[in-house]
N, C-alpha and C. Protein backbone atom coordinates (compact mmCIF):
# COMPACT_ATOMS: atom_id res chain seq x y z
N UNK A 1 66.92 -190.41 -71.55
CA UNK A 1 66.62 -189.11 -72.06
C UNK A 1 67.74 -188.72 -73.03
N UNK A 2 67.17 -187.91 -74.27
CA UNK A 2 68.45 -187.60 -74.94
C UNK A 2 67.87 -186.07 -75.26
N UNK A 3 69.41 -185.50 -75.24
CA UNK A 3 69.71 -184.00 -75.52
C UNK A 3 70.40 -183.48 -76.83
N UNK A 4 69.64 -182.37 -77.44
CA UNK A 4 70.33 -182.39 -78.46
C UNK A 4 70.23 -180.69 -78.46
N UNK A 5 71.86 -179.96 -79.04
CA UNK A 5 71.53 -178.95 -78.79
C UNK A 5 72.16 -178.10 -79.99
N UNK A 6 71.14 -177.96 -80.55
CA UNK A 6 71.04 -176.62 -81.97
C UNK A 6 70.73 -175.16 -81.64
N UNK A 7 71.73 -174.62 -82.61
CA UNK A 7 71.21 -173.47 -82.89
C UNK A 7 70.49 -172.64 -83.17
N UNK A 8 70.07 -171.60 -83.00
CA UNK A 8 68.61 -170.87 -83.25
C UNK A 8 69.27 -170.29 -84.52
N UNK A 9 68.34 -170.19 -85.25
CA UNK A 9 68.28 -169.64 -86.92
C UNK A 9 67.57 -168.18 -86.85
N UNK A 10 67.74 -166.97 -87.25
CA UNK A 10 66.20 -166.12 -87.30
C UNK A 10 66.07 -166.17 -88.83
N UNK A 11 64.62 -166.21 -89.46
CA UNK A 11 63.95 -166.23 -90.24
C UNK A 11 64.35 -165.26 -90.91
N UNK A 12 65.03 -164.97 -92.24
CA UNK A 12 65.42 -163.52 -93.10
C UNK A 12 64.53 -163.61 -94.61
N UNK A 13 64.40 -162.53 -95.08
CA UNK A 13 63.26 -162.43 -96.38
C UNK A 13 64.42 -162.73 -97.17
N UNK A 14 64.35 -164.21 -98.18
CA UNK A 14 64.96 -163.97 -99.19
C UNK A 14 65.31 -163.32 -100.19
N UNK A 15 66.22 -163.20 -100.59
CA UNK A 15 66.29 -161.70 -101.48
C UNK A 15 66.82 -162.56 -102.86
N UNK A 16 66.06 -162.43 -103.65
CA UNK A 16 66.41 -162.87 -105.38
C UNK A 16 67.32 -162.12 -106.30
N UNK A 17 67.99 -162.17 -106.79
CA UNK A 17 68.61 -161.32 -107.26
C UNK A 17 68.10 -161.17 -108.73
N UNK A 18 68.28 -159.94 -109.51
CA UNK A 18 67.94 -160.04 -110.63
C UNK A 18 68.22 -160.93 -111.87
N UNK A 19 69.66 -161.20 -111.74
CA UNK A 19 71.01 -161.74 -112.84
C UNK A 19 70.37 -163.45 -112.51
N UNK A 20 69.95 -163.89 -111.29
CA UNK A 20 69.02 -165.10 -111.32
C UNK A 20 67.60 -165.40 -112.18
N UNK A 21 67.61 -164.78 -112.22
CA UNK A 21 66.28 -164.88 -113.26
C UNK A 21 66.09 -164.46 -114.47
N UNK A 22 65.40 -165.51 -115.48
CA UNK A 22 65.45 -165.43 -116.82
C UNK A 22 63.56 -165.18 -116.59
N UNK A 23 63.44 -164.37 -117.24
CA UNK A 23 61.80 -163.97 -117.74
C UNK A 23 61.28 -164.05 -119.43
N UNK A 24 60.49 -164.39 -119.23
CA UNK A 24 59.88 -164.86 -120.93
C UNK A 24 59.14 -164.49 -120.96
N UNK A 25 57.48 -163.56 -121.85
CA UNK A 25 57.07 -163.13 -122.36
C UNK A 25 56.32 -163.57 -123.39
N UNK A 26 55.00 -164.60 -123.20
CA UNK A 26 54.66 -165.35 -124.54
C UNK A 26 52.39 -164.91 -124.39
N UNK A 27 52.28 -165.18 -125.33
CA UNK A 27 50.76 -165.01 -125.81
C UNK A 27 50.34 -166.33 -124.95
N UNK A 28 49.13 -165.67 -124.39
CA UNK A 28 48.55 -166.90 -123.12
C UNK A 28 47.36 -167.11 -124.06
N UNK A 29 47.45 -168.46 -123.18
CA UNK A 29 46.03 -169.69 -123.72
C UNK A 29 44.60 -169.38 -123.32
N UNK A 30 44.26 -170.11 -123.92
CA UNK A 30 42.37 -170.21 -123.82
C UNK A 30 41.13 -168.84 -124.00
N UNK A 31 40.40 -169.03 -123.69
CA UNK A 31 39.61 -167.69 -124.15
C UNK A 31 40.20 -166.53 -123.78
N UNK A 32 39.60 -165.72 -124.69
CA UNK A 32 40.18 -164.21 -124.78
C UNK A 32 40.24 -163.14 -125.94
N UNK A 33 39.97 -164.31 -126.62
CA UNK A 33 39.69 -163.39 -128.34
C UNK A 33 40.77 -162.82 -128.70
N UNK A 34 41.05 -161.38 -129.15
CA UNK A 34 41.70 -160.73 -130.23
C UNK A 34 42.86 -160.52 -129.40
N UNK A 35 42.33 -160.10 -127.99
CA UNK A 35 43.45 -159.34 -127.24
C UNK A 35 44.55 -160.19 -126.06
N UNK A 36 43.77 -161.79 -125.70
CA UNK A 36 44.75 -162.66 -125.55
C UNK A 36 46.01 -163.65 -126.84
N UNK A 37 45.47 -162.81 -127.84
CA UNK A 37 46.20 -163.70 -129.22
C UNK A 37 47.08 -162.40 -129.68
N UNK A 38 47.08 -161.29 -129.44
CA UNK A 38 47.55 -160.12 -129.66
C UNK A 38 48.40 -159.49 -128.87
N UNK A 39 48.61 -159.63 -127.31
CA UNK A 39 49.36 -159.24 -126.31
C UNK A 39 50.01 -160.48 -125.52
N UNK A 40 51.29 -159.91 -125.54
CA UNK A 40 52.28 -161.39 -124.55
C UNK A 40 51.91 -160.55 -123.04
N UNK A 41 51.28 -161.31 -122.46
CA UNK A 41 51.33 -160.54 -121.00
C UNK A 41 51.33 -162.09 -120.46
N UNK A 42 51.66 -163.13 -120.57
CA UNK A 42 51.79 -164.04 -119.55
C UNK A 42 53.72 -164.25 -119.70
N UNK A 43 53.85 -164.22 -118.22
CA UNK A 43 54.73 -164.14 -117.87
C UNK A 43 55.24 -165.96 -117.14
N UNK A 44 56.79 -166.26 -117.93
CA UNK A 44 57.65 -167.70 -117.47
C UNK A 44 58.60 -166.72 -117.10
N UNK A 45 59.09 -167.29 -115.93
CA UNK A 45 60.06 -166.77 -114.78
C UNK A 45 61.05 -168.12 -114.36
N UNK A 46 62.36 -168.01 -114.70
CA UNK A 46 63.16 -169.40 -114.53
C UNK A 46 64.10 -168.98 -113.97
N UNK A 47 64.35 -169.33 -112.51
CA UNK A 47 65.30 -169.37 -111.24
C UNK A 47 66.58 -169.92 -111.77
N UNK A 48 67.66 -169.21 -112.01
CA UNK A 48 68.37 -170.52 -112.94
C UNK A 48 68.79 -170.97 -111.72
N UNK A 49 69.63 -171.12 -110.43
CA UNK A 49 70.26 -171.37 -110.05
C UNK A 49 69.62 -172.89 -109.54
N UNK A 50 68.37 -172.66 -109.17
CA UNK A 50 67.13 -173.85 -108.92
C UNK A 50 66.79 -174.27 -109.61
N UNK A 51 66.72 -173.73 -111.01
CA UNK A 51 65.89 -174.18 -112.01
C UNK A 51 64.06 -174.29 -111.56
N UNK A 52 63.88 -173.70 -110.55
CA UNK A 52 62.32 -173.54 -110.77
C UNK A 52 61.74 -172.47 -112.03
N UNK A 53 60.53 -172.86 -112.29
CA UNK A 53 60.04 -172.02 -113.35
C UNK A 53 58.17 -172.13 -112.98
N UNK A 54 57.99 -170.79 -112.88
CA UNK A 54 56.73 -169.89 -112.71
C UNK A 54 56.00 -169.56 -113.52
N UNK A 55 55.10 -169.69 -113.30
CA UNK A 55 53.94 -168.88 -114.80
C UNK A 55 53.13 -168.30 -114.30
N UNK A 56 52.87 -167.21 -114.86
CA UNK A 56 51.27 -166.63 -114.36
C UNK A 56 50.67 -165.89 -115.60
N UNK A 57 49.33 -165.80 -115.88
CA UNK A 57 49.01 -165.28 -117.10
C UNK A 57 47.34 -164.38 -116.36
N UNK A 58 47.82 -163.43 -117.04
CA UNK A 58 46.89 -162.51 -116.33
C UNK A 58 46.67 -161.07 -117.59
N UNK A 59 46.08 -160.22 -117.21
CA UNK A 59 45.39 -159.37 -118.56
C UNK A 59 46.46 -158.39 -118.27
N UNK A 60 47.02 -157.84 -117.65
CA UNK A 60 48.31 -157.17 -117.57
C UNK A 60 49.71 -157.77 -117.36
N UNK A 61 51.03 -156.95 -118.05
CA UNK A 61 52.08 -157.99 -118.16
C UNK A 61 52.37 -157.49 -116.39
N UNK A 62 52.31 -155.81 -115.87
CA UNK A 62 52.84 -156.24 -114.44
C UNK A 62 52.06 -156.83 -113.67
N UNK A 63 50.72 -157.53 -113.52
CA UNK A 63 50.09 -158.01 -112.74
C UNK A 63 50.85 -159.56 -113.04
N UNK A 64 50.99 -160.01 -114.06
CA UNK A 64 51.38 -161.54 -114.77
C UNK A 64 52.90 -161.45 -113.74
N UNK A 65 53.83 -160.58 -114.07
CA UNK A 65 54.94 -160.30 -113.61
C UNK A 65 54.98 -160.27 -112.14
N UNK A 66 53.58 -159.54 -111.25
CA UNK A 66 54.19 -159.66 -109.55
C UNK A 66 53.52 -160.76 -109.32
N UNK A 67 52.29 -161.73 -109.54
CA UNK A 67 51.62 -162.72 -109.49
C UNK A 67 53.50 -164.33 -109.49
N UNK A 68 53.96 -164.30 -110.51
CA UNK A 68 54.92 -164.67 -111.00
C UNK A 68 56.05 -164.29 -109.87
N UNK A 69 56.21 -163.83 -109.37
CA UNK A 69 57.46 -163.05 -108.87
C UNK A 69 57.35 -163.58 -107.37
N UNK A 70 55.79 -163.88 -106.90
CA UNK A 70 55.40 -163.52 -105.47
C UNK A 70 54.92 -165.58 -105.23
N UNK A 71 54.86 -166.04 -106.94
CA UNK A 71 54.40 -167.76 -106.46
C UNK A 71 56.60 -168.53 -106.37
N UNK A 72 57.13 -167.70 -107.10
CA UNK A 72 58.53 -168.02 -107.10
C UNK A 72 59.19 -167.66 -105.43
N UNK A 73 58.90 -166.18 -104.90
CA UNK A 73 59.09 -166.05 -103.89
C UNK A 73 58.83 -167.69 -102.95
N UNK A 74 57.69 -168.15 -102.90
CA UNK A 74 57.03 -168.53 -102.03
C UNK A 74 57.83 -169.84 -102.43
N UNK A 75 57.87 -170.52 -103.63
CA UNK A 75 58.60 -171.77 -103.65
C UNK A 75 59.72 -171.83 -103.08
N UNK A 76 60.36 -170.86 -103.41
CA UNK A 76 61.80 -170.85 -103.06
C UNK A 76 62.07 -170.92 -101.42
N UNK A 77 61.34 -170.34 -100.90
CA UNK A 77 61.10 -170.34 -99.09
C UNK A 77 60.69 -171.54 -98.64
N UNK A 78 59.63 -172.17 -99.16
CA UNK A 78 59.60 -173.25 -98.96
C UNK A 78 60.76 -174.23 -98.82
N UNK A 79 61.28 -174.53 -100.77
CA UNK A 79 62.74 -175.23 -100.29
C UNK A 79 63.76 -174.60 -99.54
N UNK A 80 63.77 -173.49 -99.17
CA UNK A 80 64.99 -172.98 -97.84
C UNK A 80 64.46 -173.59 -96.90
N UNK A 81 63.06 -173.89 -96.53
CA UNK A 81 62.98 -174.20 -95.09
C UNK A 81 62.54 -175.71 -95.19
N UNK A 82 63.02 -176.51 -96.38
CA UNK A 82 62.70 -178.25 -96.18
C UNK A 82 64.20 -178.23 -96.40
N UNK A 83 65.10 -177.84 -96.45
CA UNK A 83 66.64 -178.19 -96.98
C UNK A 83 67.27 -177.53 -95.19
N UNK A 84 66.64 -176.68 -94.53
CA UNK A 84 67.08 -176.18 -93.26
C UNK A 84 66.68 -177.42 -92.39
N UNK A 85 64.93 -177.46 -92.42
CA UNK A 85 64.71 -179.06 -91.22
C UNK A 85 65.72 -180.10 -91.74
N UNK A 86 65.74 -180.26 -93.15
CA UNK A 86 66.67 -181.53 -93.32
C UNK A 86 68.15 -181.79 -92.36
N UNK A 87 68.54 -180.54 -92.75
CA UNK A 87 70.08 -180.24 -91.89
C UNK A 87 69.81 -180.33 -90.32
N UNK A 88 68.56 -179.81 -89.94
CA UNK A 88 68.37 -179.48 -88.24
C UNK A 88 68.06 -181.10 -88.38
N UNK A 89 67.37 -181.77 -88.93
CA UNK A 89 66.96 -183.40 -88.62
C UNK A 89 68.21 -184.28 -88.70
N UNK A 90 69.19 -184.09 -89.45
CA UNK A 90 71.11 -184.74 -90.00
C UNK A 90 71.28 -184.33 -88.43
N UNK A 91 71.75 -183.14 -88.20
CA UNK A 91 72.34 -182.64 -87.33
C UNK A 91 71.96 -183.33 -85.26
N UNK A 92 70.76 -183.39 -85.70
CA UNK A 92 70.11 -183.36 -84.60
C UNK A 92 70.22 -185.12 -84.34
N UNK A 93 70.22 -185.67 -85.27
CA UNK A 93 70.27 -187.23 -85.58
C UNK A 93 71.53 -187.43 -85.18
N UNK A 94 72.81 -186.94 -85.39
CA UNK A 94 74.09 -187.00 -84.50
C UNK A 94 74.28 -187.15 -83.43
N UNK A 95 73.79 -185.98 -83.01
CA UNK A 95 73.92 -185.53 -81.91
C UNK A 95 73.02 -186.53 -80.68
N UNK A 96 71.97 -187.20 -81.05
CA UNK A 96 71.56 -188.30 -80.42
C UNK A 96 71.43 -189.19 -80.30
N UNK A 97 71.80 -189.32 -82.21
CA UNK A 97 71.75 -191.12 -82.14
C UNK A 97 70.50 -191.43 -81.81
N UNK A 98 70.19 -192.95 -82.08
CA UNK A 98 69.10 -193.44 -82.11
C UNK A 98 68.31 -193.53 -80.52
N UNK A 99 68.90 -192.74 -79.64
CA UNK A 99 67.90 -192.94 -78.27
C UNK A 99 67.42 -193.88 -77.89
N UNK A 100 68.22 -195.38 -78.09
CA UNK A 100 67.85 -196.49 -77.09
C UNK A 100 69.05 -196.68 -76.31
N UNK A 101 69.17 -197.61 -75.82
CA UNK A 101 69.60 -198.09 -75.11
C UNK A 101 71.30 -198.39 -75.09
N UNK A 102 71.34 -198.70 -76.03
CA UNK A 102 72.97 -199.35 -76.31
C UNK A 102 73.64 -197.49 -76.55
N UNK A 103 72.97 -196.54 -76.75
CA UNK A 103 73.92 -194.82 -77.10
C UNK A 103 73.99 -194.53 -75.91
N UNK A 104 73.84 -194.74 -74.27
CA UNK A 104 74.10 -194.47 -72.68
C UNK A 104 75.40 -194.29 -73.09
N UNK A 105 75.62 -192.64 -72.19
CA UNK A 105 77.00 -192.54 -71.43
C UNK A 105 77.21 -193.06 -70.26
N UNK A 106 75.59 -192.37 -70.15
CA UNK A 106 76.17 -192.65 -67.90
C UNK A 106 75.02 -192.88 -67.41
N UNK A 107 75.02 -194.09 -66.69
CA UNK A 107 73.37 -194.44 -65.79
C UNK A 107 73.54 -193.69 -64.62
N UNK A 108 72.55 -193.20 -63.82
CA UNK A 108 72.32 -192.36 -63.02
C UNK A 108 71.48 -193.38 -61.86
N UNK A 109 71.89 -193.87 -61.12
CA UNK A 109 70.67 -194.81 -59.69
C UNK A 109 71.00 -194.39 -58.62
N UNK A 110 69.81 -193.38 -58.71
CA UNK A 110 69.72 -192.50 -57.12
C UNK A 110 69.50 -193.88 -55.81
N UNK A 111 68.52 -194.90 -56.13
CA UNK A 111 68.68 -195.55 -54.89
C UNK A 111 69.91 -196.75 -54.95
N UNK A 112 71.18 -196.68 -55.67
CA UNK A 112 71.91 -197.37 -55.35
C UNK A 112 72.83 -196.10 -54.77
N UNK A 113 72.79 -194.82 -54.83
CA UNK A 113 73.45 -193.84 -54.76
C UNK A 113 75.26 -194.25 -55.71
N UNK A 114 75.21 -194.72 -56.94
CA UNK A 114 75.78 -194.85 -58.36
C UNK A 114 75.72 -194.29 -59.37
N UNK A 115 76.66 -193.97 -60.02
CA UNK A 115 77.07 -193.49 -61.56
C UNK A 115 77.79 -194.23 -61.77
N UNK A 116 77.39 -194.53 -63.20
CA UNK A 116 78.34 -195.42 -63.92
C UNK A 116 78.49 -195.10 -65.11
N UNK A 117 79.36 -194.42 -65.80
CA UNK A 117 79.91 -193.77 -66.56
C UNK A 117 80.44 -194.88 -67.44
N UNK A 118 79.91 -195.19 -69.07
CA UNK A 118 79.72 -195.81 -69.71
C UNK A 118 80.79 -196.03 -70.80
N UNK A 119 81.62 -194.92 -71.00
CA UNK A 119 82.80 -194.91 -71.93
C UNK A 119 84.15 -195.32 -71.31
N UNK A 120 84.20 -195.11 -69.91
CA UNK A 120 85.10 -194.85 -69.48
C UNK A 120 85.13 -196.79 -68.32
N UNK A 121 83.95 -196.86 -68.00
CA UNK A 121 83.68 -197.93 -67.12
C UNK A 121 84.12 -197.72 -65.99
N UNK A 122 83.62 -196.44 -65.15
CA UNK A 122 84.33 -195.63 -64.20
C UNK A 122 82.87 -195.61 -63.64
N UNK A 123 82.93 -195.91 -62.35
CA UNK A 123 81.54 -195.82 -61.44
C UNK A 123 82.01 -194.36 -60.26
N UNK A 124 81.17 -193.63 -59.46
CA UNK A 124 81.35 -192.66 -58.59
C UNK A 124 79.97 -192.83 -57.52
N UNK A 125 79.94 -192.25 -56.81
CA UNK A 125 78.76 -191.59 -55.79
C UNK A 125 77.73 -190.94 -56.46
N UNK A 126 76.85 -190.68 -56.47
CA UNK A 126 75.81 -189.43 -56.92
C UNK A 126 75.51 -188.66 -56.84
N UNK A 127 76.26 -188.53 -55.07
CA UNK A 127 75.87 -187.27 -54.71
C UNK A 127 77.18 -186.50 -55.37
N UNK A 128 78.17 -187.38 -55.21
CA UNK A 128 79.67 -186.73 -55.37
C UNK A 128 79.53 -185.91 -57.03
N UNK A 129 78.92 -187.03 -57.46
CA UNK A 129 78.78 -186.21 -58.93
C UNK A 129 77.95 -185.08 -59.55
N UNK A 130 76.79 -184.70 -58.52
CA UNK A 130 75.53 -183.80 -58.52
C UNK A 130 76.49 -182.67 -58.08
N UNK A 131 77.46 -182.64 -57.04
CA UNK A 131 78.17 -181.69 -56.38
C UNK A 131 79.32 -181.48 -57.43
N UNK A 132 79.46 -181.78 -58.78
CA UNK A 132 80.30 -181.12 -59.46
C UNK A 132 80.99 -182.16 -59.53
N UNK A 133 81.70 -183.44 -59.16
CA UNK A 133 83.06 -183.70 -59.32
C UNK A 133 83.37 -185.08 -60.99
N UNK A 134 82.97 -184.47 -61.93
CA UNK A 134 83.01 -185.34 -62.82
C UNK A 134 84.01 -186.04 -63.23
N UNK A 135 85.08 -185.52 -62.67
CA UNK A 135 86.46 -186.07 -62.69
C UNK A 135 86.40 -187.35 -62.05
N UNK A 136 85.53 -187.62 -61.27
CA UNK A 136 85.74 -188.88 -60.84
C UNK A 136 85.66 -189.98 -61.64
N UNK A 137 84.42 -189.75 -63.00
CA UNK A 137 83.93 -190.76 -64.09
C UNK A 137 85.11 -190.79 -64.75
N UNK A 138 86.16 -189.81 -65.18
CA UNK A 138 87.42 -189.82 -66.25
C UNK A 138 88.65 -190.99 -66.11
C-alpha cells in the first residue's frame, strides 16, 4: 500500500488584471454588408503574460468584449488547473515512488508476529510495534 499526503487547495476566481491585457479592435469577417465593413466591434484580447489570445466578433463591441473576456477567463482556469494536477501528480509521484516492490520501508507479518523495517534492517514484534514502540525499528 502506498500513502501519499497533499494538501488541500480551495478553488479561488481568478482575477485578471487589467495592465495584462492588450485589446484590439478590428472590422469582422464574412456577411454583414455595410455595417460589418463599417464598425470594429470584433474584439482580439492578448494575455500577455500567457500569451493567449481571444476573439469574439459579435454586432456589439461590449457583447464582442464580455463574450472575449469570459472564453479568456475560462482558458486561463483551465491552464491553472492542468499546471496544479501536474504539480499534485510531481509531488504525489515523490512521495510514493513507483509502488512496487523494491520502495518497502517495513513488511508487516501478522502471522509471523514480525516487522522488518527495511532501511534500517531492524526486525521487532508486531504487537510491540502496533503498541507504539517504533524505536525498536531505529
Amino acid at each position: 500500500m502506498t500513502v501519499a499526503v497533499i494538501e488541500p487547495t480551495t478553488v479561488q476566481q481568478l482575477q485578471i488584471p487589467k495592465h495584462d491585457l492588450n485589446v484590439e479592435w478590428y472590422s469582422g469577417t464574412g456577411a454583414g454588408g455595410q455595417h460589418r465593413n463599417k464598425h470594429q466591434n470584433s474584439c482580439r484580447i492578448t494575455h500577455i503574460p500567457s500569451k493567449v489570445v481571444v476573439t469574439a466578433q459579435c454586432r456589439s463591441r461590449q457583447n464582442s468584449f464580455d463574450q472575449a473576456m469570459s472564453t479568456l477567463q475560462i482558458r486561463l482556469d483551465n491552464e491553472f488547473k492542468k499546471q496544479y494536477s501536474n504539480n499534485v501528480a510531481v509531488e504525489r509521484k515523490q512521495q510514493v515512488g513507483s509502488g512496487m516492490r523494491g520502495d518497502k520501508i517495513r513488511t508487516y507479518r501478522f502471522q509471523d508476529d514480525v516487522v522488518k523495517d527495511h532501511t534500517t534492517n531492524k526486525a521487532a514484534s508486531v504487537k510491540r510495534v502496533m503498541q507504539g514502540n517504533f524505536d525498536l525499528l531505529w
